[in-house]
C-alpha atoms as a PDB file:
ATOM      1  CA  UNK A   1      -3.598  20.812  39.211  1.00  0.00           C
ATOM      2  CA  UNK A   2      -3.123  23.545  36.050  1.00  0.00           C
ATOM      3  CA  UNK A   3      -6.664  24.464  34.701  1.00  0.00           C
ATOM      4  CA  UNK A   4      -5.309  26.779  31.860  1.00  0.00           C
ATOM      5  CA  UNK A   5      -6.592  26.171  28.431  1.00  0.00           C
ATOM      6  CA  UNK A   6      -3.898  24.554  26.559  1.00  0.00           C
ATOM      7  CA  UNK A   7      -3.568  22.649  23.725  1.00  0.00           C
ATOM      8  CA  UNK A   8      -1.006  19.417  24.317  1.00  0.00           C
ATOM      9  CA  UNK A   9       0.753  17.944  21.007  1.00  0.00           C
ATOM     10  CA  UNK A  10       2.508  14.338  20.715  1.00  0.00           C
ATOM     11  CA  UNK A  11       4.642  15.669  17.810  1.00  0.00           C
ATOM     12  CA  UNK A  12       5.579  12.624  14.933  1.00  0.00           C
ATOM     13  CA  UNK A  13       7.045  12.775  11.487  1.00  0.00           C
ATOM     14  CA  UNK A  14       3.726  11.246   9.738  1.00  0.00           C
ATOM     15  CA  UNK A  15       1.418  12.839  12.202  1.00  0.00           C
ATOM     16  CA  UNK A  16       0.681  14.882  15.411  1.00  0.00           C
ATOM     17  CA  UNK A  17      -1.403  13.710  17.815  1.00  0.00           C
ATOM     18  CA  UNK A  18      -3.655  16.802  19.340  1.00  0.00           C
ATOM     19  CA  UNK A  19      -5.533  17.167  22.544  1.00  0.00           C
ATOM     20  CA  UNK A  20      -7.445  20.315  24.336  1.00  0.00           C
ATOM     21  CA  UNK A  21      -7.468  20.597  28.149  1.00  0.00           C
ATOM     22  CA  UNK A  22      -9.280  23.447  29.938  1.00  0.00           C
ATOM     23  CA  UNK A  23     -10.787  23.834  33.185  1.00  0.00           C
ATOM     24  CA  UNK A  24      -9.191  20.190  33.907  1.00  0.00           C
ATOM     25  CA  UNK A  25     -11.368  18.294  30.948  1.00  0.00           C
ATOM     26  CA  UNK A  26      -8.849  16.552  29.028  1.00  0.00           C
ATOM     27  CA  UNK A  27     -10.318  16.053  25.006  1.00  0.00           C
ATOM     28  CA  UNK A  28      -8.817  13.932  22.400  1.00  0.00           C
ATOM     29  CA  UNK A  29      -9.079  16.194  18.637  1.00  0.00           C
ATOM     30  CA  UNK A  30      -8.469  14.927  15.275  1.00  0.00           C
ATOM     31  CA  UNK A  31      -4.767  13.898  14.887  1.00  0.00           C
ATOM     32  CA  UNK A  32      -3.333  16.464  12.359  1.00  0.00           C
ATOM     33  CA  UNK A  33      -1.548  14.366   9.752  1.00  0.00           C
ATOM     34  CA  UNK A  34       2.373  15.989   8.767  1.00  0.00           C
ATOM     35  CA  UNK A  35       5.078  15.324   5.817  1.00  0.00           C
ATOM     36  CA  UNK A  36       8.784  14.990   7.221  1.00  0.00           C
ATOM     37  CA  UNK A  37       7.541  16.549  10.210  1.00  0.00           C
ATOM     38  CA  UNK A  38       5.827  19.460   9.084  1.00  0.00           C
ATOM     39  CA  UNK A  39       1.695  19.570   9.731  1.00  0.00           C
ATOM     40  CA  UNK A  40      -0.924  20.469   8.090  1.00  0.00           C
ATOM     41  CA  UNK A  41      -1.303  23.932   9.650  1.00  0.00           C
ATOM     42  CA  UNK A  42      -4.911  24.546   9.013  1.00  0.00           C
ATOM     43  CA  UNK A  43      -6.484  22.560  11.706  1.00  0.00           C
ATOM     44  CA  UNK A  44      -3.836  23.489  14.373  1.00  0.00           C
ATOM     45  CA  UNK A  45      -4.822  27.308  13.875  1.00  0.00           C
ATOM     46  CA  UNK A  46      -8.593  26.320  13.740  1.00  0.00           C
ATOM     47  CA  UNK A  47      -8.518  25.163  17.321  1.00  0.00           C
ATOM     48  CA  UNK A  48      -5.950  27.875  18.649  1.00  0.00           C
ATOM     49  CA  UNK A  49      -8.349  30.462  17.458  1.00  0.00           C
ATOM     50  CA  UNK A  50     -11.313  28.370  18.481  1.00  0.00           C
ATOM     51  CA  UNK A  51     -10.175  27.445  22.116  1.00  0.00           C
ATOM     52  CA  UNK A  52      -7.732  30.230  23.178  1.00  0.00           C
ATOM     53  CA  UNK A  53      -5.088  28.601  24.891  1.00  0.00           C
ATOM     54  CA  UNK A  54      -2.851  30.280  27.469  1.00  0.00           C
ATOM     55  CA  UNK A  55       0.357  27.795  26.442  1.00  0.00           C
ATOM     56  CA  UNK A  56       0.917  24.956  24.137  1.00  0.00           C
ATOM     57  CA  UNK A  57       2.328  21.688  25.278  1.00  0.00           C
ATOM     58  CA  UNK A  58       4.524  19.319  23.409  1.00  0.00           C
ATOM     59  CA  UNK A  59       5.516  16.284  24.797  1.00  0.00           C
ATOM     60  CA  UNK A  60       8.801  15.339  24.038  1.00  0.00           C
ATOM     61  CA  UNK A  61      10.847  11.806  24.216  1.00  0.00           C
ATOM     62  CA  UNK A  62      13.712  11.420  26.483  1.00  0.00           C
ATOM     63  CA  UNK A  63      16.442  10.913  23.775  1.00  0.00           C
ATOM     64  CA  UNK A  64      15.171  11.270  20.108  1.00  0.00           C
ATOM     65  CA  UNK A  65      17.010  10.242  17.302  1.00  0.00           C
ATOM     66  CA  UNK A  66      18.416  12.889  15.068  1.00  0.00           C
ATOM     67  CA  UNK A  67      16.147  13.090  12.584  1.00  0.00           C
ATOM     68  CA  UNK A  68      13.195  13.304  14.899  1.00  0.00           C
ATOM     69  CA  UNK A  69      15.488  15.579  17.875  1.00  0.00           C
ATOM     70  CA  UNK A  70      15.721  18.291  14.870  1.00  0.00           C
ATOM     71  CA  UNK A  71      12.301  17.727  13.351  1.00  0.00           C
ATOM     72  CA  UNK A  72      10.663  18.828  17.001  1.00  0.00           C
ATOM     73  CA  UNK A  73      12.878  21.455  17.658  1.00  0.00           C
ATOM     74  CA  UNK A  74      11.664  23.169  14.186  1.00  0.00           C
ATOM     75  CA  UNK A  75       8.272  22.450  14.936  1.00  0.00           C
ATOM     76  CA  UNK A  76       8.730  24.121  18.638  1.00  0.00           C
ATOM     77  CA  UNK A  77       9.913  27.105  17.066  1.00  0.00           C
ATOM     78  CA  UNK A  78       7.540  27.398  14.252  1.00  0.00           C
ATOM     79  CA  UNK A  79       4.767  27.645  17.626  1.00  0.00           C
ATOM     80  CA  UNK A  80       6.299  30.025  18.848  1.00  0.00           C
ATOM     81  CA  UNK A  81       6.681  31.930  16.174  1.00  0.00           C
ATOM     82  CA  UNK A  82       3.329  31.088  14.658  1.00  0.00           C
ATOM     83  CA  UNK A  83       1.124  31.814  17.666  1.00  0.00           C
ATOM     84  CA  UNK A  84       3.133  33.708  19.703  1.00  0.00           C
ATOM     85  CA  UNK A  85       2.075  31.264  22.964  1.00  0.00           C
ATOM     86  CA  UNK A  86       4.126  29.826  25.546  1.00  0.00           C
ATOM     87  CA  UNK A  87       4.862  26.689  24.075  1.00  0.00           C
ATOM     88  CA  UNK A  88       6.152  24.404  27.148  1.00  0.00           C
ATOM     89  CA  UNK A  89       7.297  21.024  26.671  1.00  0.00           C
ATOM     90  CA  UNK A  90       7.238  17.481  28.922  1.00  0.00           C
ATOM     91  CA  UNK A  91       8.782  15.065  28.803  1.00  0.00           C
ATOM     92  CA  UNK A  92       6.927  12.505  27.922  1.00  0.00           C
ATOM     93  CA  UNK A  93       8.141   8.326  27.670  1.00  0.00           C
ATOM     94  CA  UNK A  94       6.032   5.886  26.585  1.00  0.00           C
ATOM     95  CA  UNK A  95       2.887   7.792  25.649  1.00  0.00           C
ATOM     96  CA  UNK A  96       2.191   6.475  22.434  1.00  0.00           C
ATOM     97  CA  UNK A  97       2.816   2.606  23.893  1.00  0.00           C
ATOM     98  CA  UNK A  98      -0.026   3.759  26.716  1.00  0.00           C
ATOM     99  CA  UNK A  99      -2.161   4.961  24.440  1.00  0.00           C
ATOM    100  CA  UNK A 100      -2.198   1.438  22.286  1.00  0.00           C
ATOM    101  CA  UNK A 101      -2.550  -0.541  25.123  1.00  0.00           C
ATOM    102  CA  UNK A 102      -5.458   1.467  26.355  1.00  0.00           C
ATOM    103  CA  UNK A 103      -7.640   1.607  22.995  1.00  0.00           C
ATOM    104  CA  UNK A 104      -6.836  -2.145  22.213  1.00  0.00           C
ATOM    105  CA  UNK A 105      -8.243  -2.952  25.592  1.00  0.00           C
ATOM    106  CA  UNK A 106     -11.427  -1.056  24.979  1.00  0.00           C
ATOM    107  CA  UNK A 107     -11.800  -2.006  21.373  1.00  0.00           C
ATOM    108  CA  UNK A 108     -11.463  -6.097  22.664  1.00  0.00           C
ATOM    109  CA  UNK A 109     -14.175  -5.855  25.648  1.00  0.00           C
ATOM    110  CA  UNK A 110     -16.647  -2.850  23.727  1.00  0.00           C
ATOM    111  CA  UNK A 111     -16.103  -3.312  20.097  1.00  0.00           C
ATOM    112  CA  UNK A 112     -14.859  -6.098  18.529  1.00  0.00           C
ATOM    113  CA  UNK A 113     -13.961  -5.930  14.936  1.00  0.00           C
ATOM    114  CA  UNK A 114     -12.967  -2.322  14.764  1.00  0.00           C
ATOM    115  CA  UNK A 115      -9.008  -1.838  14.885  1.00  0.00           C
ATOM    116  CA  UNK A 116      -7.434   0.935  16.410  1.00  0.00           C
ATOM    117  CA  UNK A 117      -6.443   3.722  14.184  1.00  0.00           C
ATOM    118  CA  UNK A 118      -2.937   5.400  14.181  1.00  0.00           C
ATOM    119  CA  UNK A 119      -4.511   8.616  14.655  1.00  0.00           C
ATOM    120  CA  UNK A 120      -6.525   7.480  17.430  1.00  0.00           C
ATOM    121  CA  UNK A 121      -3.577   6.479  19.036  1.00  0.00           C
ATOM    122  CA  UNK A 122      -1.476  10.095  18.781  1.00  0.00           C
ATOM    123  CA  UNK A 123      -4.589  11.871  19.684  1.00  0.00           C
ATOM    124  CA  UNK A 124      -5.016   9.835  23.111  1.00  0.00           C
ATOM    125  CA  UNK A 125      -1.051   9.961  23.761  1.00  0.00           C
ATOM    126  CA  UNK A 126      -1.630  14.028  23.329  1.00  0.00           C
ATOM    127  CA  UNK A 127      -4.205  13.513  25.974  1.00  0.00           C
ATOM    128  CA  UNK A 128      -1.692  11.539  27.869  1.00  0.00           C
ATOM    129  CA  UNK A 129       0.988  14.603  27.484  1.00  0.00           C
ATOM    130  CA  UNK A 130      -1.878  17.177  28.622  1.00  0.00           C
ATOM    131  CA  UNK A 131      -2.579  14.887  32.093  1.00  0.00           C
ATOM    132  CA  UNK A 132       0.948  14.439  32.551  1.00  0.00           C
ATOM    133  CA  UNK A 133       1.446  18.639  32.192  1.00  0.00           C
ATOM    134  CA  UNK A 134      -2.031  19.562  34.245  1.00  0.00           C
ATOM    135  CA  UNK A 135      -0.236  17.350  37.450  1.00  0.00           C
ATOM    136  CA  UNK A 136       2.878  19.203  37.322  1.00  0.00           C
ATOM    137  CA  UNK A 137       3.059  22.681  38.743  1.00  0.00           C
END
């Protein structure tokens, strides 16, 4: 299992979904929200400086569309050049669907009446990316 601080990223047009994993603790973060694609940087260089990580990881769908295919590749370069940090990416399917599934399931048996919350949802599936990249090697 990889124990290096990173920083995983489920990468959308309207928003980007953000995790932190080091030492093997996986943490959901505040989903950062993004026009076309492009963040809100602030945030995203608030936690790099804050937690350090030794790579970024951006989960990315088997066979985008486009719009979105161009959008990411932009956004992968713009980390790169931004924080000068390995930025490497998984491929991740189904994340987002996970993610839904899992929160509606806790909101129905722990607290009904609250719904689940887009950002919620990219924040967990950023989780999702970081577990998926800690069990590779």
């Amino acid at each position: 299992m990889r124990t290096e601080p990173a920083i995983a990223l489920d990468f959308g047009m309207k928003r980007v979904g953000v995790a932190t994993a080091t030492g093997g603790v996986i943490t959901p973060r505040r989903h950062l929200p993004a026009r076309a694609g492009e963040p809100h940087w602030g945030e995203l260089d608030r936690l790099v400086r804050e937690y350090s990580p030794q790579v970024l990881v951006l989960g990315c769908p088997p066979d985008p569309d486009p719009e979105l295919g161009g959008a990411l590749k932009r956004f992968r370069k713009h980390l790169q050049d931004r924080y000068g940090l390995s930025v490497e990416t998984i491929q991740e399917h189904l994340t987002t669907r996970e993610a839904q599934a899992w929160l509606r399931e806790r909101r129905s048996s722990k607290e009904p009446g609250r719904r689940v919350r887009k950002g919620e949802v990219d924040s967990l599936a950023a989780c999702l990316i970081a577990r998926d990249w800690q069990e590779t090697e």
